[in-house]
C-alpha atoms as a PDB file:
ATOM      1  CA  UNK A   1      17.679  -6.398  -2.766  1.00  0.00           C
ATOM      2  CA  UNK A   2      16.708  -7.553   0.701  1.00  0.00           C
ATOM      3  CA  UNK A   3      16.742  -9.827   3.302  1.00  0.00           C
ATOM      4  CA  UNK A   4      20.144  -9.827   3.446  1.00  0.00           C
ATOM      5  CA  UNK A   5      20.791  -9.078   7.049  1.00  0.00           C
ATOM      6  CA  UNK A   6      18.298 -11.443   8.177  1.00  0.00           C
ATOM      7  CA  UNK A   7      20.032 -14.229   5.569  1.00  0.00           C
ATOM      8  CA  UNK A   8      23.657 -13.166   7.256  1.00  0.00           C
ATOM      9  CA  UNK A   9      21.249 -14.137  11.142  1.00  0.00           C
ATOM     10  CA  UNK A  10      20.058 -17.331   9.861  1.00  0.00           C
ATOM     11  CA  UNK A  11      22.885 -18.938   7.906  1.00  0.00           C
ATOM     12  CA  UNK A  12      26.279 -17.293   9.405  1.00  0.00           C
ATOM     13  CA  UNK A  13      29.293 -18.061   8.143  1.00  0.00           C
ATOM     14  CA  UNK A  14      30.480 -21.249  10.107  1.00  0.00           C
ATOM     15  CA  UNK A  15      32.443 -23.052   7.375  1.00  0.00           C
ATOM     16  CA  UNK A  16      31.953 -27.381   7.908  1.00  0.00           C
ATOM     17  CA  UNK A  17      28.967 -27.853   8.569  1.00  0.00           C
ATOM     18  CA  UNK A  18      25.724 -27.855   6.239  1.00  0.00           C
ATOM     19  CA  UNK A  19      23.258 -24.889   5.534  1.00  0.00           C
ATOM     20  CA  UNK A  20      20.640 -26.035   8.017  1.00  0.00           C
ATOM     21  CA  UNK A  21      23.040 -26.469  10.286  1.00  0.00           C
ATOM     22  CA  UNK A  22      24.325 -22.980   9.770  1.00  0.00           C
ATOM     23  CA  UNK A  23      21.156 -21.733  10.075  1.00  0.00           C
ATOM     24  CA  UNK A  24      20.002 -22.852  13.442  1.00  0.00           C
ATOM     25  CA  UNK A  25      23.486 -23.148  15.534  1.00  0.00           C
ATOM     26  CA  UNK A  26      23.107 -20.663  18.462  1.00  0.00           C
ATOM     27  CA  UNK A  27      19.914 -19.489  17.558  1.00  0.00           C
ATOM     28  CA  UNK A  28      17.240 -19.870  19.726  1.00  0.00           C
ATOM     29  CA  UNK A  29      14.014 -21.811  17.967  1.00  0.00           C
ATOM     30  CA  UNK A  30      11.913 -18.847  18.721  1.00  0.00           C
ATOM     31  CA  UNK A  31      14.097 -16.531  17.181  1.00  0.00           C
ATOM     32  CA  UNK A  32      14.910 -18.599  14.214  1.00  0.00           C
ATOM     33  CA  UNK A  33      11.050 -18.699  13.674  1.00  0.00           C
ATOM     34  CA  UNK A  34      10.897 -14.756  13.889  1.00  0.00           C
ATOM     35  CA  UNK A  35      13.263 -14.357  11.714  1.00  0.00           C
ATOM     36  CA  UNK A  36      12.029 -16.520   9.041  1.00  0.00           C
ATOM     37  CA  UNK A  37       8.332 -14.793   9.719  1.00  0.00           C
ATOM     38  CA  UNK A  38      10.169 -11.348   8.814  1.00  0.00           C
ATOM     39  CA  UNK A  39      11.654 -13.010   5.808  1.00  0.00           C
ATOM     40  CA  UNK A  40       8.858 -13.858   4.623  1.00  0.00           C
ATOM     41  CA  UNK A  41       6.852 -10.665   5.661  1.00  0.00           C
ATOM     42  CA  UNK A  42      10.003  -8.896   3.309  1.00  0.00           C
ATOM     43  CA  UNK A  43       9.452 -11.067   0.661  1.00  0.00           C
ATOM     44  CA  UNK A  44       5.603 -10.824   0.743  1.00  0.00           C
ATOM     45  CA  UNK A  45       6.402  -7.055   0.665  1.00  0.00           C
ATOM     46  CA  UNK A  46       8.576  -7.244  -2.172  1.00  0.00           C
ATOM     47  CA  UNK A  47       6.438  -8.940  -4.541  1.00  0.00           C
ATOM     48  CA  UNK A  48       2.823  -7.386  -3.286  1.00  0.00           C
ATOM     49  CA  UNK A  49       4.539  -3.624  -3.480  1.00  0.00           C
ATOM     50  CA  UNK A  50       6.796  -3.851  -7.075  1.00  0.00           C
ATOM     51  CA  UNK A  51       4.748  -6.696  -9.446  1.00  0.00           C
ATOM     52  CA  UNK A  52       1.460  -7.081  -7.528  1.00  0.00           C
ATOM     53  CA  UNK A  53      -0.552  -9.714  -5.370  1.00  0.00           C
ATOM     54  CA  UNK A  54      -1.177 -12.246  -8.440  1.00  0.00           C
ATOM     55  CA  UNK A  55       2.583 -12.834  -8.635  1.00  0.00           C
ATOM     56  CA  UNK A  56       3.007 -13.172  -4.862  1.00  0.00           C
ATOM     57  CA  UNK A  57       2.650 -17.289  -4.496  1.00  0.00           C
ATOM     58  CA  UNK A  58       3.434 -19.089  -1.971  1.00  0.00           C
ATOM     59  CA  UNK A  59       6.462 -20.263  -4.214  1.00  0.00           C
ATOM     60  CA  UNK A  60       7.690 -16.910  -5.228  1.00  0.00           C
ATOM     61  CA  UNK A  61       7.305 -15.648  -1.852  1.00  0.00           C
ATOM     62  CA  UNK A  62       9.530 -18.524  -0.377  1.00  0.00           C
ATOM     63  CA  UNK A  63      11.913 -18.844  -2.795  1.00  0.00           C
ATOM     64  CA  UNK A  64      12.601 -15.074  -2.678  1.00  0.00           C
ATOM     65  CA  UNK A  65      13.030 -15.575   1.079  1.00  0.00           C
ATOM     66  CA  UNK A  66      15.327 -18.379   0.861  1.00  0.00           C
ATOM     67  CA  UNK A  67      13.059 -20.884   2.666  1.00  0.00           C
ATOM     68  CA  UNK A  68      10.631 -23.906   1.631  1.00  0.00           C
ATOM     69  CA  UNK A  69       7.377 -24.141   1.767  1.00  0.00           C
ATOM     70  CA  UNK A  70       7.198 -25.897   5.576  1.00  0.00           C
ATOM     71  CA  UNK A  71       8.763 -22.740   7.058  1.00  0.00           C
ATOM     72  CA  UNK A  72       5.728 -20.794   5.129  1.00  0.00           C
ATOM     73  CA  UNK A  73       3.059 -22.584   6.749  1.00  0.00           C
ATOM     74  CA  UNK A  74       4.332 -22.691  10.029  1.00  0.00           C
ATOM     75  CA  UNK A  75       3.427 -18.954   9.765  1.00  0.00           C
ATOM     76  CA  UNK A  76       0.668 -18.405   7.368  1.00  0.00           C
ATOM     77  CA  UNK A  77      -2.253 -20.492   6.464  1.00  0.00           C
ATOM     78  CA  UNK A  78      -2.573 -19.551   3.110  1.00  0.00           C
ATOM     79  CA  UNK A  79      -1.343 -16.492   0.574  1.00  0.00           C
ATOM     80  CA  UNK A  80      -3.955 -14.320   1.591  1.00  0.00           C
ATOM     81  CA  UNK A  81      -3.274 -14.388   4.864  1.00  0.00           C
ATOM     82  CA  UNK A  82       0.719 -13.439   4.246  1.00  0.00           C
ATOM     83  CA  UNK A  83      -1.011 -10.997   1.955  1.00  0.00           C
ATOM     84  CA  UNK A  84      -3.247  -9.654   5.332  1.00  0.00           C
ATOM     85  CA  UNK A  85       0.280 -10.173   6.948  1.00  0.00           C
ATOM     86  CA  UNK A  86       2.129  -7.875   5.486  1.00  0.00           C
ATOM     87  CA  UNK A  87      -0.579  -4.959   5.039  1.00  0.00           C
ATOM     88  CA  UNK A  88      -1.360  -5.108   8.683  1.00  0.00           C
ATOM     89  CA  UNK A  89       2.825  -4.292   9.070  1.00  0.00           C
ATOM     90  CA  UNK A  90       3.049  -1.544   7.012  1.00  0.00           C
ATOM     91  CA  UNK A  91      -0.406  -0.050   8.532  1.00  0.00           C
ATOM     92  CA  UNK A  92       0.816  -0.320  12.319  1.00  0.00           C
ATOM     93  CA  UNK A  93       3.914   1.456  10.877  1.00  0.00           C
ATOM     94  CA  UNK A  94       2.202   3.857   9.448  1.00  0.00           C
ATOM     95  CA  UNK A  95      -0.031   4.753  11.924  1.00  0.00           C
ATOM     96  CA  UNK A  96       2.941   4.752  15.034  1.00  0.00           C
ATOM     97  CA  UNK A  97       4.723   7.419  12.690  1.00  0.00           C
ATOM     98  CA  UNK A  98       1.317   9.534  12.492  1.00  0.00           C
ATOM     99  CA  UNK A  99       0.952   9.390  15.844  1.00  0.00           C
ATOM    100  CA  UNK A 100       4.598   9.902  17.119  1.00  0.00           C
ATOM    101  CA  UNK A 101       4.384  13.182  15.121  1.00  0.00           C
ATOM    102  CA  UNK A 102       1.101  14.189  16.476  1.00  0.00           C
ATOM    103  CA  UNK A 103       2.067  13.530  19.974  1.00  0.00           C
ATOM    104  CA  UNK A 104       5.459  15.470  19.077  1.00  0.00           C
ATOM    105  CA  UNK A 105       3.575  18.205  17.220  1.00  0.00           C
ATOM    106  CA  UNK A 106       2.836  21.869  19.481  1.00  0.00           C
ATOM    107  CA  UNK A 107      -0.401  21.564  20.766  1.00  0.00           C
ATOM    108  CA  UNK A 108      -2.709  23.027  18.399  1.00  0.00           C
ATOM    109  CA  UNK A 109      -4.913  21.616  15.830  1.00  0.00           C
ATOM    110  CA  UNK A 110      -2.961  23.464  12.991  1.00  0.00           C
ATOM    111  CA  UNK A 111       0.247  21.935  14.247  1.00  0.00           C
ATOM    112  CA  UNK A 112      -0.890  18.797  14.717  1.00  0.00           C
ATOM    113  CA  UNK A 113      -2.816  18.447  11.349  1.00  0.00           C
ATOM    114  CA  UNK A 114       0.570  19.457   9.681  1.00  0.00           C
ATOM    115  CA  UNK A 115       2.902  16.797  11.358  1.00  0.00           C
ATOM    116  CA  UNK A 116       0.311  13.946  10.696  1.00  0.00           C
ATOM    117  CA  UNK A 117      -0.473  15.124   7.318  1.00  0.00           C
ATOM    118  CA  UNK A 118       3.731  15.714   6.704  1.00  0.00           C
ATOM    119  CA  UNK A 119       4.289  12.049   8.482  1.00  0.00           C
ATOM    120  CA  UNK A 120       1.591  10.166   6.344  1.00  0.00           C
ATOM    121  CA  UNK A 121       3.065  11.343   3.042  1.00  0.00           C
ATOM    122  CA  UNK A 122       6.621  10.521   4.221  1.00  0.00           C
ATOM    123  CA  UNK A 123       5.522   7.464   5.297  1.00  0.00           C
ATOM    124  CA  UNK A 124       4.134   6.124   1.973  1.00  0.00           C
ATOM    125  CA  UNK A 125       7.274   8.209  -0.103  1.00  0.00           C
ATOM    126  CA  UNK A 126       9.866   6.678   1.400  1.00  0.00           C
ATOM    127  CA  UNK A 127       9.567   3.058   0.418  1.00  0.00           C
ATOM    128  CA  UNK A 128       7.696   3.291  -3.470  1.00  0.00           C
ATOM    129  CA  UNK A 129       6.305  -0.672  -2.193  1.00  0.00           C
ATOM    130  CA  UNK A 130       4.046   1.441   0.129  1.00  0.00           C
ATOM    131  CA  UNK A 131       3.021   3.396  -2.516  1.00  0.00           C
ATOM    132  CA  UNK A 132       2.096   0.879  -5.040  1.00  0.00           C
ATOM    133  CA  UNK A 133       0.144  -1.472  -2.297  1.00  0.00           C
ATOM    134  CA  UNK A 134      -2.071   1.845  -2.290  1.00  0.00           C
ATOM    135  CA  UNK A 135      -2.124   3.030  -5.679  1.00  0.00           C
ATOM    136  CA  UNK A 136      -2.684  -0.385  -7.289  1.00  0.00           C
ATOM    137  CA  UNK A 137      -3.007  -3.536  -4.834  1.00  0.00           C
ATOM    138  CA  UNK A 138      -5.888  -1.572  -2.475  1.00  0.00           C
ATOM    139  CA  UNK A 139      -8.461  -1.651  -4.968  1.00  0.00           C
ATOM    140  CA  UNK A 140      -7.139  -4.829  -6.883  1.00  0.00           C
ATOM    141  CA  UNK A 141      -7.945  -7.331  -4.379  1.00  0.00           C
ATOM    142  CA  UNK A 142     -11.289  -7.841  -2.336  1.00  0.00           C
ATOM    143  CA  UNK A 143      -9.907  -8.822   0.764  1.00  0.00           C
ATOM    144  CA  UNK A 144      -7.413  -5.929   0.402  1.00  0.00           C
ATOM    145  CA  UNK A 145     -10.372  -4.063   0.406  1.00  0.00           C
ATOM    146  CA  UNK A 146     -11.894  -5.265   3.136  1.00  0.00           C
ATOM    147  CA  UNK A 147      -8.905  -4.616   5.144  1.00  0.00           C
ATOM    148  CA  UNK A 148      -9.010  -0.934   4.050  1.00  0.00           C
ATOM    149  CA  UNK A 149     -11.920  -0.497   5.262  1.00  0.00           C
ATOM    150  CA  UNK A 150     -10.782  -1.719   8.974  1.00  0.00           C
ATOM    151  CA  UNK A 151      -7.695   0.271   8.532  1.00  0.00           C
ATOM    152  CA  UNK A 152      -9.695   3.481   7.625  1.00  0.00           C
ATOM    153  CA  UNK A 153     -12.046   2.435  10.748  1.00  0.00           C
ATOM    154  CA  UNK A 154      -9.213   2.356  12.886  1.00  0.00           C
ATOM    155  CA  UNK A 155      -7.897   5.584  11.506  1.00  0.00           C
ATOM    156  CA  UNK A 156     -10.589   7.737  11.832  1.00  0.00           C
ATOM    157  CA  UNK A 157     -11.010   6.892  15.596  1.00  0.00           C
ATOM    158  CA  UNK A 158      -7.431   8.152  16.003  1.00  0.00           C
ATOM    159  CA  UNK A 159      -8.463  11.222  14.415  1.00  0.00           C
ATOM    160  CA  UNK A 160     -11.530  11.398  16.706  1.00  0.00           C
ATOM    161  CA  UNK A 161      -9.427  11.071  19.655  1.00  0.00           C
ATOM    162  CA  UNK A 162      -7.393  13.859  18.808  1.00  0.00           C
ATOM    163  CA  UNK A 163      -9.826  16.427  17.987  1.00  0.00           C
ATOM    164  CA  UNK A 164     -12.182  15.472  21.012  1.00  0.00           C
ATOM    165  CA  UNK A 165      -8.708  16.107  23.381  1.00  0.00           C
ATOM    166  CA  UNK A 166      -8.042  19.328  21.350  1.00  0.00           C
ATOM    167  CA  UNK A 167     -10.969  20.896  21.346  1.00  0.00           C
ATOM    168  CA  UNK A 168     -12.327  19.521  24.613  1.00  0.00           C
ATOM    169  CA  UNK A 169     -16.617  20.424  24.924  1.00  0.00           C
ATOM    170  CA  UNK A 170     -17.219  20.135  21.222  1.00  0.00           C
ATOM    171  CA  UNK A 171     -20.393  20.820  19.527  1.00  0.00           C
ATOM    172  CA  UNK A 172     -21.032  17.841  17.340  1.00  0.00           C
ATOM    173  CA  UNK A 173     -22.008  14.512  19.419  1.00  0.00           C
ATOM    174  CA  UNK A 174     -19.758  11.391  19.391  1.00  0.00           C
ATOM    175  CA  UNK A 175     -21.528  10.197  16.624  1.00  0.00           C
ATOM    176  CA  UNK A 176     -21.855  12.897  14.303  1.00  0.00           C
ATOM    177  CA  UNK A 177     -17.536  13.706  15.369  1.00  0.00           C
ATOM    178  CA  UNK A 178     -17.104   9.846  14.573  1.00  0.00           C
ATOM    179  CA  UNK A 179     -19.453  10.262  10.531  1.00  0.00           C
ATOM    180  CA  UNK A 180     -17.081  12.843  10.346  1.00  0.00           C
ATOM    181  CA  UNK A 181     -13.819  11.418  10.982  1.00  0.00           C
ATOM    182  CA  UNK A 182     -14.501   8.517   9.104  1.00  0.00           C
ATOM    183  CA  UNK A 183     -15.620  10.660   5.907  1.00  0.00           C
ATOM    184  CA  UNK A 184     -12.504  12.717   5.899  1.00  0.00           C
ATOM    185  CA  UNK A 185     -10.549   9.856   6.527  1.00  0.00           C
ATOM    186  CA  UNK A 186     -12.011   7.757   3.600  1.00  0.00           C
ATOM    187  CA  UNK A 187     -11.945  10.472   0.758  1.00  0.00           C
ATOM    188  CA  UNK A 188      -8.496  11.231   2.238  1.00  0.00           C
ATOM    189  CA  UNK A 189      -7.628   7.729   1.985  1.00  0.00           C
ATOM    190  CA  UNK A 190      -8.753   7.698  -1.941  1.00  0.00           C
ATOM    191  CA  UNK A 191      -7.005  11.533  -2.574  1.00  0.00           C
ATOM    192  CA  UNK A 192      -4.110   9.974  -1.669  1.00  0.00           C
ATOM    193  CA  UNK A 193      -4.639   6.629  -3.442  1.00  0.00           C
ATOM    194  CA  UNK A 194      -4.679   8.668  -6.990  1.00  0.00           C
ATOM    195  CA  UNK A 195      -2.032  10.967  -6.459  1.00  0.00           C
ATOM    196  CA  UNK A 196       0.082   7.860  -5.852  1.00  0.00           C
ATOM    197  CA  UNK A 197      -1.399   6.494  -8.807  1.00  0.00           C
ATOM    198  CA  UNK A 198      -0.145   9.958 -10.642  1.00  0.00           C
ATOM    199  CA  UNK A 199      -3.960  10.304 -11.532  1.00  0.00           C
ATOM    200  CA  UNK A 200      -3.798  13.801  -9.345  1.00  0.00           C
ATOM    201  CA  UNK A 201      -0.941  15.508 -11.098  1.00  0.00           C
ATOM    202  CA  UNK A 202      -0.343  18.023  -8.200  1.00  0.00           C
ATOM    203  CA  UNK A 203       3.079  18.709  -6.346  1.00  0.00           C
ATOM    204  CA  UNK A 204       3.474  16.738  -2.875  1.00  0.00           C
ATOM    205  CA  UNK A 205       3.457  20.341  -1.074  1.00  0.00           C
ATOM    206  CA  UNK A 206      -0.102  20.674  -2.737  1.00  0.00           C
ATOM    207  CA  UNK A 207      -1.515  17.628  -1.556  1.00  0.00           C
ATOM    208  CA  UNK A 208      -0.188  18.620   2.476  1.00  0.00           C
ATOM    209  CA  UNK A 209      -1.107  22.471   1.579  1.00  0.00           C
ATOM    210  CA  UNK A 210      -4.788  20.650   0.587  1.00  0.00           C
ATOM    211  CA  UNK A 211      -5.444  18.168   3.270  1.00  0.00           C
ATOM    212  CA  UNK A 212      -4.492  20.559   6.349  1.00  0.00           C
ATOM    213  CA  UNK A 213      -6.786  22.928   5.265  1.00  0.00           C
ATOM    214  CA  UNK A 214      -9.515  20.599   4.796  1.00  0.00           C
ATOM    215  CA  UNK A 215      -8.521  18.865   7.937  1.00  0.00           C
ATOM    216  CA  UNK A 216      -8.752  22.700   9.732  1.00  0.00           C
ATOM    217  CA  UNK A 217     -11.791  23.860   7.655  1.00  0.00           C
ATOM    218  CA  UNK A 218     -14.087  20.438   8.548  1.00  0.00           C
ATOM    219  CA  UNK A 219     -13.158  21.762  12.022  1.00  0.00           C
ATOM    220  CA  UNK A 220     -14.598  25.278  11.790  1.00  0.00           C
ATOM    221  CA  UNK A 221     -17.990  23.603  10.070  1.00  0.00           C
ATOM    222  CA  UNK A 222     -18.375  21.672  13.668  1.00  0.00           C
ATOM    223  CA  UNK A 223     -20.973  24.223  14.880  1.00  0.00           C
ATOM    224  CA  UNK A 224     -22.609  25.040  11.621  1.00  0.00           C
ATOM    225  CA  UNK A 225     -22.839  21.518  10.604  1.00  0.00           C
ATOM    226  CA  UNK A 226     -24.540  20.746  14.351  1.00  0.00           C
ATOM    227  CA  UNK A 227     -27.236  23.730  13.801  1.00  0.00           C
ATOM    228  CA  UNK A 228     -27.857  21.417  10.962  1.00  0.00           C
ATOM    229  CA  UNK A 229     -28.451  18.455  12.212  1.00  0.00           C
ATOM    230  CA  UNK A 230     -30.949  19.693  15.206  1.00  0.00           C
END
């Protein structure tokens, strides 16, 4: 169900000659390795995203890309680190789309909220691999775990970014702005998590109708939640 376009690269269709042959004739080495890194990445995708990261072995992973086992260590030391691979893929894609649509987005924090909100949930809809590595591999595996928390990390200072350029001489410090990000950005995170999961039985519009309005609410508490504090 995949992989076939990079297959159709790396083999061709050169009849009289072997298959290793087909696959490296008029491909430079660099490019043959990137392609058999995405082949892998696919296949690591494949297996982490429909029957989990116990069944994603070194094995399965290469024989579902169509390579052996020396083209999997050129690239990866061991299955976690395909594992770390292939999350860290799908999380810079993820995070360009938020940010394309925030940077496309009218300038106001309502606007802005609603594209990345919109663009998160289309993100992790459109491919139901994304979904599952969410719903089910996330808490599954501790070094999956660890990586969410880096991802969330790197997340939240996105979302402090945008709010400090929107709102310009903010109340809160750059502290108490960055506890905040992070908190809304973790319990978002975990919202999101079980309603993939189906353990939130609320419509999609919900969930965006939701997590604007907490986005835009946590943003109204800035001066109350400073008076607080001091």
């Amino acid at each position: 169900m995949f992989g076939a376009n990079v297959k159709r690269q790396m083999y061709g269709t050169i009849s009289g000659v072997t298959r290793t042959q087909r696959t490296y004739r008029g491909i430079p080495a660099e490019e043959r390795r990137a392609l058999r890194r995405a082949a892998l990445l696919e296949a690591g995708l494949e297996l982490l995203g429909t029957t989990g990261w116990q069944s994603a072995t070194v094995r399965a992973v290469c024989t579902l890309a169509g390579l052996n086992d020396r083209y999997f260590y050129e690239n990866f030391t061991d299955r976690d680190a395909l594992l770390l691979a292939v999350v860290d893929d799908q999380a810079a894609q993820g995070t360009s789309a938020i940010l394309d649509a925030a940077a496309h987005a009218p300038r106001e924090i309502a606007e802005i909220a609603r594209a990345s909100t919109s663009a998160t949930l289309d993100f992790l809809t459109e491919d139901p691999r994304r979904a599952h590595i969410l719903g089910h591999e996330f808490p599954a595996h501790p070094l999956l775990q660890q990586r969410r928390g880096e991802i969330i990390r790197t997340l939240s200072g996105f979302f402090t970014a945008q709010t400090r350029d929107l709102v310009g001489d903010a109340t809160l410090s750059d502290t108490d702005l960055s506890l905040t990000a992070f908190t809304l950005t973790a319990g978002l995170w975990d919202l999101t998590a079980a309603w993939l999961r189906g353990d939130v039985p609320i419509s999609r519009d919900h969930l965006a109708d939701y997590t604007v309005a907490l986005l835009l609410t946590t943003a109204d508490l800035a001066a109350p939640l400073h008076r607080r504090l001091t």
